[in-house]
Protein backbone atom coordinates (compact mmCIF):
# COMPACT_ATOMS: atom_id res chain seq x y z
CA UNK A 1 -21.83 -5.12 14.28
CA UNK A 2 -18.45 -4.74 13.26
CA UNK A 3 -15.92 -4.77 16.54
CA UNK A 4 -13.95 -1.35 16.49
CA UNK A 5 -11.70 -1.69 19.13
CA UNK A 6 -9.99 -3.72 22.16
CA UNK A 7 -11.02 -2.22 25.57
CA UNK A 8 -8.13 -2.03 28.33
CA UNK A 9 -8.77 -1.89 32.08
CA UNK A 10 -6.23 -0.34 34.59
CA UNK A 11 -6.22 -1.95 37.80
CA UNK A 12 -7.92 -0.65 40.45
CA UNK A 13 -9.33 2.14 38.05
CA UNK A 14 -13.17 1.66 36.76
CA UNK A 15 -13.26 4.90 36.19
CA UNK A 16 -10.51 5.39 33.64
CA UNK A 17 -12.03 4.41 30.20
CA UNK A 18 -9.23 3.25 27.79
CA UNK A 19 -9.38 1.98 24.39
CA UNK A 20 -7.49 0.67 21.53
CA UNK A 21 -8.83 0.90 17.96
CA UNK A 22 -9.26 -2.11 14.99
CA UNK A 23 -8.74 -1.33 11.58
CA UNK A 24 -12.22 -3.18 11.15
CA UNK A 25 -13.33 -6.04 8.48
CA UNK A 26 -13.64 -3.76 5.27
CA UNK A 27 -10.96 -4.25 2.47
CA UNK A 28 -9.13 -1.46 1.15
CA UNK A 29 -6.35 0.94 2.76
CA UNK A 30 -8.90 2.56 4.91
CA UNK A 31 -10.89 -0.26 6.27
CA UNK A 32 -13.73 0.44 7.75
CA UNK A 33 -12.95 2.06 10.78
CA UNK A 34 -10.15 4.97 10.27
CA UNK A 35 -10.46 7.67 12.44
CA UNK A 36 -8.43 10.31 10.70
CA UNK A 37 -9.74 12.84 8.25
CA UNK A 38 -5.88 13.52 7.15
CA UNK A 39 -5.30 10.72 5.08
CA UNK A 40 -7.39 11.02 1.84
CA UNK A 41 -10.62 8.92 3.17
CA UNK A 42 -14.00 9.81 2.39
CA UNK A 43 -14.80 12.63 5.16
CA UNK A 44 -18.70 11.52 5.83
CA UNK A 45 -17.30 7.84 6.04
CA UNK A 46 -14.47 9.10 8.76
CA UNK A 47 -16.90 11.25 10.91
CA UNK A 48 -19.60 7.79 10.88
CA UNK A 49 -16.56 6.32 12.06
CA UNK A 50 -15.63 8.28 15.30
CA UNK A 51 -19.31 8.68 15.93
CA UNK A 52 -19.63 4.90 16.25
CA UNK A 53 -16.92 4.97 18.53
CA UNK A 54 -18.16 7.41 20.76
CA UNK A 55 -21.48 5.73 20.84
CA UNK A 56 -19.83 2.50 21.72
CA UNK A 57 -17.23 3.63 24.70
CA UNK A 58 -19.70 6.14 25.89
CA UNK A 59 -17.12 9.25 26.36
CA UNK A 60 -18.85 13.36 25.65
CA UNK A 61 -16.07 14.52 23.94
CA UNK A 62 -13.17 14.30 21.69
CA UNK A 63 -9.99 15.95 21.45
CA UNK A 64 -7.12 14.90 19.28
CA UNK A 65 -3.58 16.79 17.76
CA UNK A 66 -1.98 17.34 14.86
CA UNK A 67 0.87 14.68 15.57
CA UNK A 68 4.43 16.10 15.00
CA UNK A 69 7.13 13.48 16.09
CA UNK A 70 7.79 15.47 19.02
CA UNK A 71 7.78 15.89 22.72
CA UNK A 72 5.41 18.80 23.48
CA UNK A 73 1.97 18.06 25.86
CA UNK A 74 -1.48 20.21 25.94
CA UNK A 75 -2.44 20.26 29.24
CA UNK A 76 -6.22 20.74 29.77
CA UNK A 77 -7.12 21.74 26.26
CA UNK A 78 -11.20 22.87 25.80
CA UNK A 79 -12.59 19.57 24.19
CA UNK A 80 -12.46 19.84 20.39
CA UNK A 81 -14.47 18.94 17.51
CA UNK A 82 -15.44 15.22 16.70
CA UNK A 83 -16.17 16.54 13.28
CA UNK A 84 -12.75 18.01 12.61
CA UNK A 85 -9.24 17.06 12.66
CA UNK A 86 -6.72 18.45 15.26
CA UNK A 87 -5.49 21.66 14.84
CA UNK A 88 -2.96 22.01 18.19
CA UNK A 89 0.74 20.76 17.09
CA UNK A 90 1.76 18.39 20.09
CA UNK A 91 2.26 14.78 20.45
CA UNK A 92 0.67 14.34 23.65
CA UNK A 93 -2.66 15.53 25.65
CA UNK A 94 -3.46 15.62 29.37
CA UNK A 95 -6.74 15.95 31.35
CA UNK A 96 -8.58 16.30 34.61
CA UNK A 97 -11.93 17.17 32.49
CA UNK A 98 -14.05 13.76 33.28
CA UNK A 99 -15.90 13.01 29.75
CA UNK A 100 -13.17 13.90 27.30
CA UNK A 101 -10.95 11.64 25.35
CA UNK A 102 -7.67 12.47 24.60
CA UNK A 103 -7.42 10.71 20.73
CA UNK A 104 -3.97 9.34 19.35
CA UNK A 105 -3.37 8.12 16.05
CA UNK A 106 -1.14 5.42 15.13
CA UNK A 107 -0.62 2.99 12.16
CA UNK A 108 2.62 2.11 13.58
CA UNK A 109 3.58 4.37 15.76
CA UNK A 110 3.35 3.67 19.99
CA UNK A 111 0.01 4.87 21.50
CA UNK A 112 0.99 5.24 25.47
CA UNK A 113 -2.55 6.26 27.65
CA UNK A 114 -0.88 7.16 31.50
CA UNK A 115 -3.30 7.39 34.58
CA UNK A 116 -2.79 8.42 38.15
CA UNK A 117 -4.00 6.03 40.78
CA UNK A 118 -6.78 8.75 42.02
CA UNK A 119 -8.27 8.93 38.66
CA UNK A 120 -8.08 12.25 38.38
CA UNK A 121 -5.33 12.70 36.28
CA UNK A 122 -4.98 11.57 32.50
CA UNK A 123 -2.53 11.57 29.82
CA UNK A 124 -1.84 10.23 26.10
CA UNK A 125 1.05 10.35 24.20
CA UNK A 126 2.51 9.36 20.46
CA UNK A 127 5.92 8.15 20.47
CA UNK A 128 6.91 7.30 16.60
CA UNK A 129 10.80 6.06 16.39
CA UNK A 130 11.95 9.52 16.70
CA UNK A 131 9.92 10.23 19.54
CA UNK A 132 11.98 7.32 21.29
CA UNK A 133 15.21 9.12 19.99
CA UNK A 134 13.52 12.35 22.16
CA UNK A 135 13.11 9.72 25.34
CA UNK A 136 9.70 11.10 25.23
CA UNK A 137 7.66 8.57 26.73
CA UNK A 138 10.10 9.47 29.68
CA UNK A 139 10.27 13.25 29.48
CA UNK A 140 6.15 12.90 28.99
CA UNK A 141 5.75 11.36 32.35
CA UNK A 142 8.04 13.80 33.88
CA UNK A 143 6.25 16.77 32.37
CA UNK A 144 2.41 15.09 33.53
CA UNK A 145 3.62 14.79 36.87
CA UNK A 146 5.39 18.25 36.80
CA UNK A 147 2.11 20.08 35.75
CA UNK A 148 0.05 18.29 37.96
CA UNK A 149 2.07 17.81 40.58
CA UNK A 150 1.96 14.41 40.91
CA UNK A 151 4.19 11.50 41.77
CA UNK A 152 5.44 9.58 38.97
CA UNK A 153 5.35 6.12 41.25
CA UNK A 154 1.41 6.54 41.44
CA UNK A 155 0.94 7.09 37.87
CA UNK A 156 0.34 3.42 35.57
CA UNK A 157 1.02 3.17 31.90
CA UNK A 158 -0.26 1.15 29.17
CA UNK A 159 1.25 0.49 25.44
CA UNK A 160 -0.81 -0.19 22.94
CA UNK A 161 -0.46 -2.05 19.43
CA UNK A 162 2.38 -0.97 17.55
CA UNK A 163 5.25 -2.18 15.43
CA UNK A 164 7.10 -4.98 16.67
CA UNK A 165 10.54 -6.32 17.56
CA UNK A 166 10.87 -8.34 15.05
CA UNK A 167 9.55 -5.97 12.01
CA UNK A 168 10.97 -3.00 13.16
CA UNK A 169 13.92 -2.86 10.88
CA UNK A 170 16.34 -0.19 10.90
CA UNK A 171 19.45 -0.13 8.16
CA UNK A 172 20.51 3.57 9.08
CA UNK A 173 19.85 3.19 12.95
CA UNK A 174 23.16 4.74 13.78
CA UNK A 175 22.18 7.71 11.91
CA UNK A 176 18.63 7.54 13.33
CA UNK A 177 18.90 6.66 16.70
CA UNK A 178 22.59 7.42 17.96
CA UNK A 179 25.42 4.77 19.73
CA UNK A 180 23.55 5.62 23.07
CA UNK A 181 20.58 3.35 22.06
CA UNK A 182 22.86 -0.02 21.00
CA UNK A 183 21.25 -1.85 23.92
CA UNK A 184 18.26 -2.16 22.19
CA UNK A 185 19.13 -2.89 18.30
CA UNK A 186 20.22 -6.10 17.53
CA UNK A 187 22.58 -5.98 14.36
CA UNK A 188 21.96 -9.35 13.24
CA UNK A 189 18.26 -8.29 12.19
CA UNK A 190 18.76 -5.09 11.71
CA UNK A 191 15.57 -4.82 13.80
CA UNK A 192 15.16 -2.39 17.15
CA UNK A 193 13.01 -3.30 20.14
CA UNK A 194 11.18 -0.11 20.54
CA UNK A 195 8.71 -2.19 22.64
CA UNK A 196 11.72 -2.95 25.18
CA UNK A 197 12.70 1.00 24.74
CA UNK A 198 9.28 2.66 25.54
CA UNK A 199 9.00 0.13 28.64
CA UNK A 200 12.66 1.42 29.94
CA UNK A 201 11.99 5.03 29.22
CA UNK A 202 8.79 4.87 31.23
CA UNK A 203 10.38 3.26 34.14
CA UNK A 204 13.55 5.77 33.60
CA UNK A 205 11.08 8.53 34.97
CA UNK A 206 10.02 6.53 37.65
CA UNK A 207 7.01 4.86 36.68
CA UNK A 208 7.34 1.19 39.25
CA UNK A 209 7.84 -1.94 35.96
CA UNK A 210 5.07 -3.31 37.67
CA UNK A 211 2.68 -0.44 36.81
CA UNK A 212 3.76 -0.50 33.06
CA UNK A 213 1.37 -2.46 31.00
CA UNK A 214 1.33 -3.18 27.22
CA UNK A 215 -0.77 -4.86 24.18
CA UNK A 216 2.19 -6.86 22.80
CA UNK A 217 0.63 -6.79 19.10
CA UNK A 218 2.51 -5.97 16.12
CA UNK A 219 0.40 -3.82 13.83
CA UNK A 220 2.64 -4.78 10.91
CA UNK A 221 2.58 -8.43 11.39
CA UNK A 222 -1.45 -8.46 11.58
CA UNK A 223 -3.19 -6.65 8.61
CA UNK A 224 -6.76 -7.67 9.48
CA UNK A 225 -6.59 -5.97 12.91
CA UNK A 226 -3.94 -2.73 12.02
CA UNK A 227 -3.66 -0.36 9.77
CA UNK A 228 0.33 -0.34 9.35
CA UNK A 229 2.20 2.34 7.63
CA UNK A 230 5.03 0.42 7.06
CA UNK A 231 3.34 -2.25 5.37
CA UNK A 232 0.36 -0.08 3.14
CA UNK A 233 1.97 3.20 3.26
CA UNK A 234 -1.39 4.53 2.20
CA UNK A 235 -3.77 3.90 5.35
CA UNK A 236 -5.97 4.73 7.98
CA UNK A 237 -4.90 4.99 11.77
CA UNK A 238 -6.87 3.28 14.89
CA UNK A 239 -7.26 5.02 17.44
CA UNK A 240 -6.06 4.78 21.42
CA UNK A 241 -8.47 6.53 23.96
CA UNK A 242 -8.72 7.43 27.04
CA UNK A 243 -11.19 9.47 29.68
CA UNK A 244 -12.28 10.12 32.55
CA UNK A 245 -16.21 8.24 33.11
CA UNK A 246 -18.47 11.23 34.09
């Protein structure tokens, strides 16, 4: 059977499913495990798809967003349809509902799954490049522990695959990102670290560096395991999951 996705285990936390989704073996943009039903694959083929994944992590539910490049949360949404595609505008979900997974969708883009050390508290955010430019990896933390009221130094972090230093080029990235983010842009590639920037942003709202975890692979640089928009333009997106075991 095809493998559809790396599992991730926070320490200390068996009951926090998390997973990290493959593009799978099939040629063509959509490979053959895309998750989204926004991107012009074959509907039937896309629902197969996130049914196999369910029936291989084991999670109830499914609840995913209509991604937005911005910095708003949905705290405790009712799970959603595995059938359809989001309909809330956010870029990042959070739970206390054991047996729903919070669904990103990247093919490029940083998938960040946060847990609190009791397990009872979930979150998962999207940060493209401009959600860097929003700091909101940081201002999501802050807002997860806000609602929940929670301590950001009990809460761990994970990054999953996403573009990497050394193919994320930037020619306008004064424009884009501002003189406040020089520290991580080298000019001599023309290439940010947004790897580097995630991991300070996190720790900037008081998440310990030690609790901050990451899959350090490029999704550009490895087209039989990513989709990458960057590279295809036309593509599917994995998926990063997490939940709450029932």
């Amino acid at each position: 059977m095809d493998m559809n996705y790396l599992p991730f285990v926070f320490p200390g936390l068996q009951n926090i499913g998390c997973a990290f989704g493959l593009r799978g073996k099939d040629s063509g943009p959509f490979g053959s495990n895309n998750i989204s039903l926004d991107v012009g694959d074959d509907k039937a083929s896309v629902r197969a798809n996130r049914k196999h994944l369910q029936d291989a992590l084991g999670f109830e539910y499914w609840q995913e967003v209509r991604q937005v490049h911005g910095q708003q949360i949905i705290f405790d949404p009712e799970p959603g349809s595995i059938e359809e595609p989001g309909t809330l505008e956010a870029d990042g979900l959070a739970t206390t509902r054991p047996g729903l997974a919070l669904v990103i969708k990247t093919a490029d883009c940083q998938p960040i799954l946060l847990a609190h050390k009791s397990g009872k508290h979930i979150a998962a955010l999207h940060a493209g490049w401009r959600g860097n430019v929003l700091k909101f990896p940081a201002t999501g933390v802050r807002d997860f522990c806000e609602e929940y009221d929670i301590s950001a130094s009990d809460v761990m972090a994970v990054r999953g695959p996403s573009l990497g230093p050394g193919k994320s080029e930037f020619t306008n990235f004064g424009q884009e990102f501002g003189s406040s983010f020089e520290d991580w842009y080298d000019r001599q590639t023309q290439c940010a670290n947004l790897w580097r920037m995630t991991r300070d942003q996190l720790v900037s709202a008081g998440i310990p560096p030690a609790n901050v975890y990451a899959l350090d692979l490029c999704t550009m640089s490895l087209p039989e395991l990513f989709f990458s928009y960057r590279r295809e333009q036309v593509c599917g997106r994995q998926a990063s999951i997490i939940w709450i075991r029932s």
